[in-house]
N, C-alpha and C. Protein backbone atom coordinates (compact mmCIF):
# COMPACT_ATOMS: atom_id res chain seq x y z
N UNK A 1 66.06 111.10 80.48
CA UNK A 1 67.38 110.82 79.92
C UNK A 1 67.82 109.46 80.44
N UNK A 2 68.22 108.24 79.65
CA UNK A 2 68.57 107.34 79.94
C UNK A 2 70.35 107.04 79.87
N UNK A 3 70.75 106.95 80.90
CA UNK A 3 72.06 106.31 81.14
C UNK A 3 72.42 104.80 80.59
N UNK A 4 73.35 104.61 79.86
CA UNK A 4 73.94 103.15 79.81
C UNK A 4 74.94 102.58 81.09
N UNK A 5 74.89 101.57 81.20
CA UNK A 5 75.86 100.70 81.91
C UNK A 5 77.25 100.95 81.90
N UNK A 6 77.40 101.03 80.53
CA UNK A 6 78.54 101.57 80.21
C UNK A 6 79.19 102.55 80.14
N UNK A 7 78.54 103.89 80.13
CA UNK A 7 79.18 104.90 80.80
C UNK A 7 79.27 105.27 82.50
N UNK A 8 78.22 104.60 82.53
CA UNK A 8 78.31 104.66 84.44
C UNK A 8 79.93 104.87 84.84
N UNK A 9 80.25 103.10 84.54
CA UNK A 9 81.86 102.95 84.89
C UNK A 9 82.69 104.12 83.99
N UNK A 10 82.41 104.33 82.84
CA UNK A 10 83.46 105.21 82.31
C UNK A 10 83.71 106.19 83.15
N UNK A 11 82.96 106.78 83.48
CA UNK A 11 82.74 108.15 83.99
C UNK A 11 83.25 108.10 86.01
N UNK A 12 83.20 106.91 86.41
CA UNK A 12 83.72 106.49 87.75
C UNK A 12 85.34 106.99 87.58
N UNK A 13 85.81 106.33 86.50
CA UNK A 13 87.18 105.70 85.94
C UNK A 13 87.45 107.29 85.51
N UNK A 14 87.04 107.90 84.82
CA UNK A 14 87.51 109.48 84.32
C UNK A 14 87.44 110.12 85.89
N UNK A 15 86.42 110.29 86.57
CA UNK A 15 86.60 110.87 88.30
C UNK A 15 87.86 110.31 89.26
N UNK A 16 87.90 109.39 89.02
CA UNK A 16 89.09 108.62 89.43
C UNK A 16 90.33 108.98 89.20
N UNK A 17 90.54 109.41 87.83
CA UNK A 17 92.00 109.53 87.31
C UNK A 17 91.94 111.14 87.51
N UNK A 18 90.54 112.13 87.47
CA UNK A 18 91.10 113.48 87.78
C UNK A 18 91.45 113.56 88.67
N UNK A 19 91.11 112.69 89.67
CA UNK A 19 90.87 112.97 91.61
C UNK A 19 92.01 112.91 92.42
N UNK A 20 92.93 111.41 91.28
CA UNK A 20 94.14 110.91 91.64
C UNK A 20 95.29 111.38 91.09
N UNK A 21 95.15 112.02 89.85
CA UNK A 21 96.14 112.67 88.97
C UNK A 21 97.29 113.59 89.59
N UNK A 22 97.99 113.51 89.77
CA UNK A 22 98.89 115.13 90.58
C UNK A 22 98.55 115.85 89.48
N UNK A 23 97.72 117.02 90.42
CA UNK A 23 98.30 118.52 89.49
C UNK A 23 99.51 118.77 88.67
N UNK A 24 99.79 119.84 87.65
CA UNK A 24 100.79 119.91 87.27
C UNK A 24 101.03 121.20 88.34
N UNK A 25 102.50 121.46 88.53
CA UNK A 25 102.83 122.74 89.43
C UNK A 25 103.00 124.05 88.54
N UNK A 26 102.47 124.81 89.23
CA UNK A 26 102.52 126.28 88.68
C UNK A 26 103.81 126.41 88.76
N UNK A 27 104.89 127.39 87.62
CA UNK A 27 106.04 128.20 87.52
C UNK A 27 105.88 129.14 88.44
N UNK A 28 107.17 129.23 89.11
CA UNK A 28 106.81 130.48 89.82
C UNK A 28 106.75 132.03 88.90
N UNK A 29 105.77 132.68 90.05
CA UNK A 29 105.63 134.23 89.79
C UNK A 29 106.43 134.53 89.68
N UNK A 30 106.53 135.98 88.51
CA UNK A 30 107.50 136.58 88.46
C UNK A 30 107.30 137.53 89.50
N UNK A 31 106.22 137.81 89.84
CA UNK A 31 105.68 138.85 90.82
C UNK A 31 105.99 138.67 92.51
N UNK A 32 106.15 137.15 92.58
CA UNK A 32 107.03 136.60 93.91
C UNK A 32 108.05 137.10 93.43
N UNK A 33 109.08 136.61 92.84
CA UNK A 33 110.45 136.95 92.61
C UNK A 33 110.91 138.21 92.73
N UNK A 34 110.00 139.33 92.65
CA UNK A 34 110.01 140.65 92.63
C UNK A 34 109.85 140.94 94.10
N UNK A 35 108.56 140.50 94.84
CA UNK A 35 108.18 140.82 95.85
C UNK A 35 109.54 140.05 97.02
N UNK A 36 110.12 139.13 96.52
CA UNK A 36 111.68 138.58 97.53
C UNK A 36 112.62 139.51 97.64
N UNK A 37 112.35 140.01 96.14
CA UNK A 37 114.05 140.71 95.81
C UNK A 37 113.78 142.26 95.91
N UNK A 38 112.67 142.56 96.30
CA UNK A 38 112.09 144.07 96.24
C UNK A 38 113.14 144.65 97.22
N UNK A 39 113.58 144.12 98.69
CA UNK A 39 114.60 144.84 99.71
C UNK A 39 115.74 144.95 99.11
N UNK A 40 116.28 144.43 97.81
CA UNK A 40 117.83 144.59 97.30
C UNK A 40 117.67 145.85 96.45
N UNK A 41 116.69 145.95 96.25
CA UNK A 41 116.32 147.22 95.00
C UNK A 41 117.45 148.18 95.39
N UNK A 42 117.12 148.80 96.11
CA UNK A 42 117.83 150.23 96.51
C UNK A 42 119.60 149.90 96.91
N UNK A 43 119.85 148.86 97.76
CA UNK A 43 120.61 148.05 97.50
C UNK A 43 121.65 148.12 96.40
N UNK A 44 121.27 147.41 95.40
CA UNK A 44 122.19 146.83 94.11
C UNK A 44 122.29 148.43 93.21
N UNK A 45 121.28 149.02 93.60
CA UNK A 45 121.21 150.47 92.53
C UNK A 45 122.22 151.50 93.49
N UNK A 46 122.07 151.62 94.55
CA UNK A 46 122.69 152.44 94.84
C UNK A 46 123.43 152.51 96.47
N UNK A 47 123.60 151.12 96.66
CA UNK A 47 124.65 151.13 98.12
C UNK A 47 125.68 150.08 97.55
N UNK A 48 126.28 150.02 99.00
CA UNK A 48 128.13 150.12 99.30
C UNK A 48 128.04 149.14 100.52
N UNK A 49 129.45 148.09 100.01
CA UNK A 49 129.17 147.10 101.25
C UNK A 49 128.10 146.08 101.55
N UNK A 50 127.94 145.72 102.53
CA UNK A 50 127.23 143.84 102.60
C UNK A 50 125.17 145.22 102.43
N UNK A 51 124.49 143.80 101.67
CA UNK A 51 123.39 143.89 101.67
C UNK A 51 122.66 144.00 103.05
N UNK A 52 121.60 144.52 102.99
CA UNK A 52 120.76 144.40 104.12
C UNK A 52 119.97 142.94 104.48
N UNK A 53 120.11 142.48 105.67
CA UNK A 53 119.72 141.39 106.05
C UNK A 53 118.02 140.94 105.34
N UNK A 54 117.42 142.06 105.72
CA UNK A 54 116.04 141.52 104.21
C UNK A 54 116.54 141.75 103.32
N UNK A 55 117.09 141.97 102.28
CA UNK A 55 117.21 141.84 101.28
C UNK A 55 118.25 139.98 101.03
N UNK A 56 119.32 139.85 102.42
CA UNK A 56 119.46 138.66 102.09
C UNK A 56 118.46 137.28 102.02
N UNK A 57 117.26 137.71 102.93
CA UNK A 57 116.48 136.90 103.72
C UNK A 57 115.65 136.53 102.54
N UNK A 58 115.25 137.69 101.27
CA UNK A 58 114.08 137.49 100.43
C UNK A 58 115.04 136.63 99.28
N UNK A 59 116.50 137.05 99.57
CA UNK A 59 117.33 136.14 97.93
C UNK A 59 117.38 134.68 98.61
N UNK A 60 117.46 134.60 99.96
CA UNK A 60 117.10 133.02 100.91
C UNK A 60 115.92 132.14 100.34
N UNK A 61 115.00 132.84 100.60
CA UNK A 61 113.52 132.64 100.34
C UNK A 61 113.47 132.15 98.55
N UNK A 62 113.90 133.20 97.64
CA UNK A 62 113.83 132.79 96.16
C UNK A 62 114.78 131.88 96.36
N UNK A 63 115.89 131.02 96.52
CA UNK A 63 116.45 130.49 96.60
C UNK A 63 115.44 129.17 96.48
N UNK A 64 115.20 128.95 98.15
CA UNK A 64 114.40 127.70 98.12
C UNK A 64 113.01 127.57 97.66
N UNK A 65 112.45 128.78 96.76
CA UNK A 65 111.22 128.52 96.38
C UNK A 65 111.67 128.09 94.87
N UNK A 66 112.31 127.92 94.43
CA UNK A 66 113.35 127.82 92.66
C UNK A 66 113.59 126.16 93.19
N UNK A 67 112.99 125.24 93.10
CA UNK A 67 112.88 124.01 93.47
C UNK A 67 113.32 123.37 92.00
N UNK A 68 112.82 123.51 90.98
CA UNK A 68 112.73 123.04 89.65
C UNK A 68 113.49 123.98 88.51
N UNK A 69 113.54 122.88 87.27
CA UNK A 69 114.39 123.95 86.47
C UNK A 69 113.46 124.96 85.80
N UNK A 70 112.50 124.76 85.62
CA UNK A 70 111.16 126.00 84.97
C UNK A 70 111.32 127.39 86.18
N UNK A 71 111.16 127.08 87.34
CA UNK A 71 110.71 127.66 88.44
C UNK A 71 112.30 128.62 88.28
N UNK A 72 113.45 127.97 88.45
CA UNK A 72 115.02 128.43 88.53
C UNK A 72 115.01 128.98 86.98
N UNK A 73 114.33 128.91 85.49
CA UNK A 73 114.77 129.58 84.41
C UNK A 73 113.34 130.43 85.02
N UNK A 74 112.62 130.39 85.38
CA UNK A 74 111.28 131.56 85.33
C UNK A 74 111.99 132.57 86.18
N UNK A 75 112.60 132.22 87.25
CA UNK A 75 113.48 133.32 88.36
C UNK A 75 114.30 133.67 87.51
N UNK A 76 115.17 133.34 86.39
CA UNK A 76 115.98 134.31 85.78
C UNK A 76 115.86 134.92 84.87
N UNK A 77 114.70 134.82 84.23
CA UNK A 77 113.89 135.66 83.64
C UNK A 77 113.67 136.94 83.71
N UNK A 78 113.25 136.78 84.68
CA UNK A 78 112.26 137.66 85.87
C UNK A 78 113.36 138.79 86.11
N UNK A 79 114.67 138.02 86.99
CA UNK A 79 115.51 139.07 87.45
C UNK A 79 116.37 139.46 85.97
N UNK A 80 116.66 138.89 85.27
CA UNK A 80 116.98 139.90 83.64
C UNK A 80 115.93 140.79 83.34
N UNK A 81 115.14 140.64 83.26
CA UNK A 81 113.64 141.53 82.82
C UNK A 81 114.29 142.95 84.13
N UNK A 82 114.37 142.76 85.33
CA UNK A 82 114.32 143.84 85.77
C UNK A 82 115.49 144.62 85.78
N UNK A 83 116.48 143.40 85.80
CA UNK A 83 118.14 144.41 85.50
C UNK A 83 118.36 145.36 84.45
N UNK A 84 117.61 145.01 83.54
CA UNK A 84 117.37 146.10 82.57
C UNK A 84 116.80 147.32 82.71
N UNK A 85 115.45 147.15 83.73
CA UNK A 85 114.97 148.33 84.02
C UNK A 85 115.80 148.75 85.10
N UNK A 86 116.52 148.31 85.92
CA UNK A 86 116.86 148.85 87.44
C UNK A 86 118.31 149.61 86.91
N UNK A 87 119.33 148.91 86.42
CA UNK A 87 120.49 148.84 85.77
C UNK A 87 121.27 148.82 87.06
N UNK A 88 121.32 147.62 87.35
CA UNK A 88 121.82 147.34 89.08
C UNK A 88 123.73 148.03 88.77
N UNK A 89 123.85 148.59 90.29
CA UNK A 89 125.93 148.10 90.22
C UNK A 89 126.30 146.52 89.68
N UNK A 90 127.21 146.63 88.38
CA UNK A 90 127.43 145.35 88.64
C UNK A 90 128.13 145.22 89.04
N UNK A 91 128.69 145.41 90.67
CA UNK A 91 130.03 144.82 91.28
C UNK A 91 128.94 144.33 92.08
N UNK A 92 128.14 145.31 93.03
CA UNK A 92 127.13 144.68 93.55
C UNK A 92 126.44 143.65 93.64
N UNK A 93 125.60 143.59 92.13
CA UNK A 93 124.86 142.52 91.81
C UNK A 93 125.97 141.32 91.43
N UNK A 94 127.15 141.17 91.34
CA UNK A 94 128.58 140.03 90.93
C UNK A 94 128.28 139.79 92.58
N UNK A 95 128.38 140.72 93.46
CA UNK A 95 128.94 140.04 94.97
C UNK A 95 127.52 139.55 95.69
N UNK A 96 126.29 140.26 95.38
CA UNK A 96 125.04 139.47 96.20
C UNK A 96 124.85 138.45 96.71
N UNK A 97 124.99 137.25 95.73
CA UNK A 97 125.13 135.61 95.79
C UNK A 97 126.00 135.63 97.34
N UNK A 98 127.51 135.81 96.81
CA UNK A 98 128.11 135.53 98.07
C UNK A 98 128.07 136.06 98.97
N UNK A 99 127.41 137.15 98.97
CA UNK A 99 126.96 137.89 100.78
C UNK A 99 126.44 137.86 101.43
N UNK A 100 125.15 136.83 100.52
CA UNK A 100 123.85 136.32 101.01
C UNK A 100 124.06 134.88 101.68
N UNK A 101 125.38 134.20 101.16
CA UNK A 101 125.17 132.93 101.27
C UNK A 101 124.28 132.03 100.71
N UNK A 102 124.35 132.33 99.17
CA UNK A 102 123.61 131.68 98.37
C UNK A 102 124.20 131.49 96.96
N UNK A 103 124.17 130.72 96.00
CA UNK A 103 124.83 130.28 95.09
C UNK A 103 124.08 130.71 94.07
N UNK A 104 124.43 131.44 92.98
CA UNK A 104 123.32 132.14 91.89
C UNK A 104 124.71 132.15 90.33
N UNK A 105 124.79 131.26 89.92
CA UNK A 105 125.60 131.15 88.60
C UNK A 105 125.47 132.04 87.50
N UNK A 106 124.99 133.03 87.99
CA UNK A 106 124.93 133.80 87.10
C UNK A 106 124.52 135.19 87.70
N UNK A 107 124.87 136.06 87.03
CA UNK A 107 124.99 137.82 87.70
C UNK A 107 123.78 138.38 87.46
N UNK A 108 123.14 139.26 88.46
CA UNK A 108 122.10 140.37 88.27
C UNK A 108 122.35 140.81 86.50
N UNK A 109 121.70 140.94 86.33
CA UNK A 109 122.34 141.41 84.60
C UNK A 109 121.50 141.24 83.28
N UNK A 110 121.57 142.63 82.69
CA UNK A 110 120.60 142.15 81.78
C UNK A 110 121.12 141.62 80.56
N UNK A 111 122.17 140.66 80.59
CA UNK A 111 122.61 140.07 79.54
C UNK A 111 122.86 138.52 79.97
N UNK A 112 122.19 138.09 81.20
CA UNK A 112 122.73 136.61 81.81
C UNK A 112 121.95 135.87 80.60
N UNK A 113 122.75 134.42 80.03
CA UNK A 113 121.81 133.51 79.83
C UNK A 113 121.53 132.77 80.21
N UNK A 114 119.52 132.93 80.50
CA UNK A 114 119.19 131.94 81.64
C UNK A 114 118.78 130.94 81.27
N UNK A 115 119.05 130.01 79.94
CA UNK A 115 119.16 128.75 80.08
C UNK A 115 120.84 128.05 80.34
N UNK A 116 121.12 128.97 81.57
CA UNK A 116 122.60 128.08 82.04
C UNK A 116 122.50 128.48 83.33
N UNK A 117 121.91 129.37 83.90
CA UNK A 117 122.10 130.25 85.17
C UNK A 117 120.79 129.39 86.18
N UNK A 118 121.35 128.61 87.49
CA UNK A 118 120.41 128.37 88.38
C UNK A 118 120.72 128.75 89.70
N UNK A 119 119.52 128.96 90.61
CA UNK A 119 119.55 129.63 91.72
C UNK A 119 119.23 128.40 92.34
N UNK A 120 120.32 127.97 93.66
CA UNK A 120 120.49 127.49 95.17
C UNK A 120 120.95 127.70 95.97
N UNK A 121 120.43 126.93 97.44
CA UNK A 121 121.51 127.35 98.26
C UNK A 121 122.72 126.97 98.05
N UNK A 122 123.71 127.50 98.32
CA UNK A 122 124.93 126.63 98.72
C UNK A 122 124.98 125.59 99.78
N UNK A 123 125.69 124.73 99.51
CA UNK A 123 125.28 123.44 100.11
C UNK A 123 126.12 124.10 101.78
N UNK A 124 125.59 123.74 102.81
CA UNK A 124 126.32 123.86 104.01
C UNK A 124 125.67 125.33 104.75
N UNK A 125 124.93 125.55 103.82
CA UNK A 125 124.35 127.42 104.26
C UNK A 125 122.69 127.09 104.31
N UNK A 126 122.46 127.35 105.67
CA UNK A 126 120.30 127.63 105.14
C UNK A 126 119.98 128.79 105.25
């Protein structure tokens, strides 16, 4: 098999640009988002008063893993998809955000729309 000259370099130049390229970033799991928010389960369905400290720790965690707006609409996805199945308290799931110390524009709920609803911290809280 004979090689040209000219693909030599092509093919340098194509290794080059895969090697150097940034990846594109994966969306987050919905299956993370589940596995954060798994300690609120019992929680939002059926207790009274401030959340349990894991359950604040995993809405902490989704918080700062929701970096981007794909990643922050894939997280609200995710948690509509399950409010439907769970059928959280909604006084509960209204007060989570602020008990956690975390900013979530939008309610546990299976009617949020999540092209308006993003998850952060609140500024001044880690």
């Amino acid at each position: 098999m004979k090689y040209s000259s000219v693909s030599v370099p092509a093919m340098t130049a194509l290794m080059l640009l895969l090697i150097l390229a940034p990846a594109a970033e994966a969306v987050i799991a919905c299956s993370d988002v589940i596995k954060d928010l798994r300690p609120c389960v019992n929680y939002l369905v059926n207790g009274n008063g401030m959340p349990p400290a894991a359950c604040c720790a995993g809405a902490t965690n989704l918080a700062s893993a929701t970096s981007t707006s794909a990643d922050k609409k894939a997280a609200c996805d995710c948690i509509k998809n399950a409010a439907k199945k769970l059928n959280p308290n909604p006084q509960l799931a209204k007060d989570l955000p602020g008990n956690c110390k975390i900013s979530l524009p939008f309610t546990v709920s299976p009617n949020v729309d999540c092209s308006k609803g993003w998850l952060k911290l609140k500024e001044g809280h880690a």
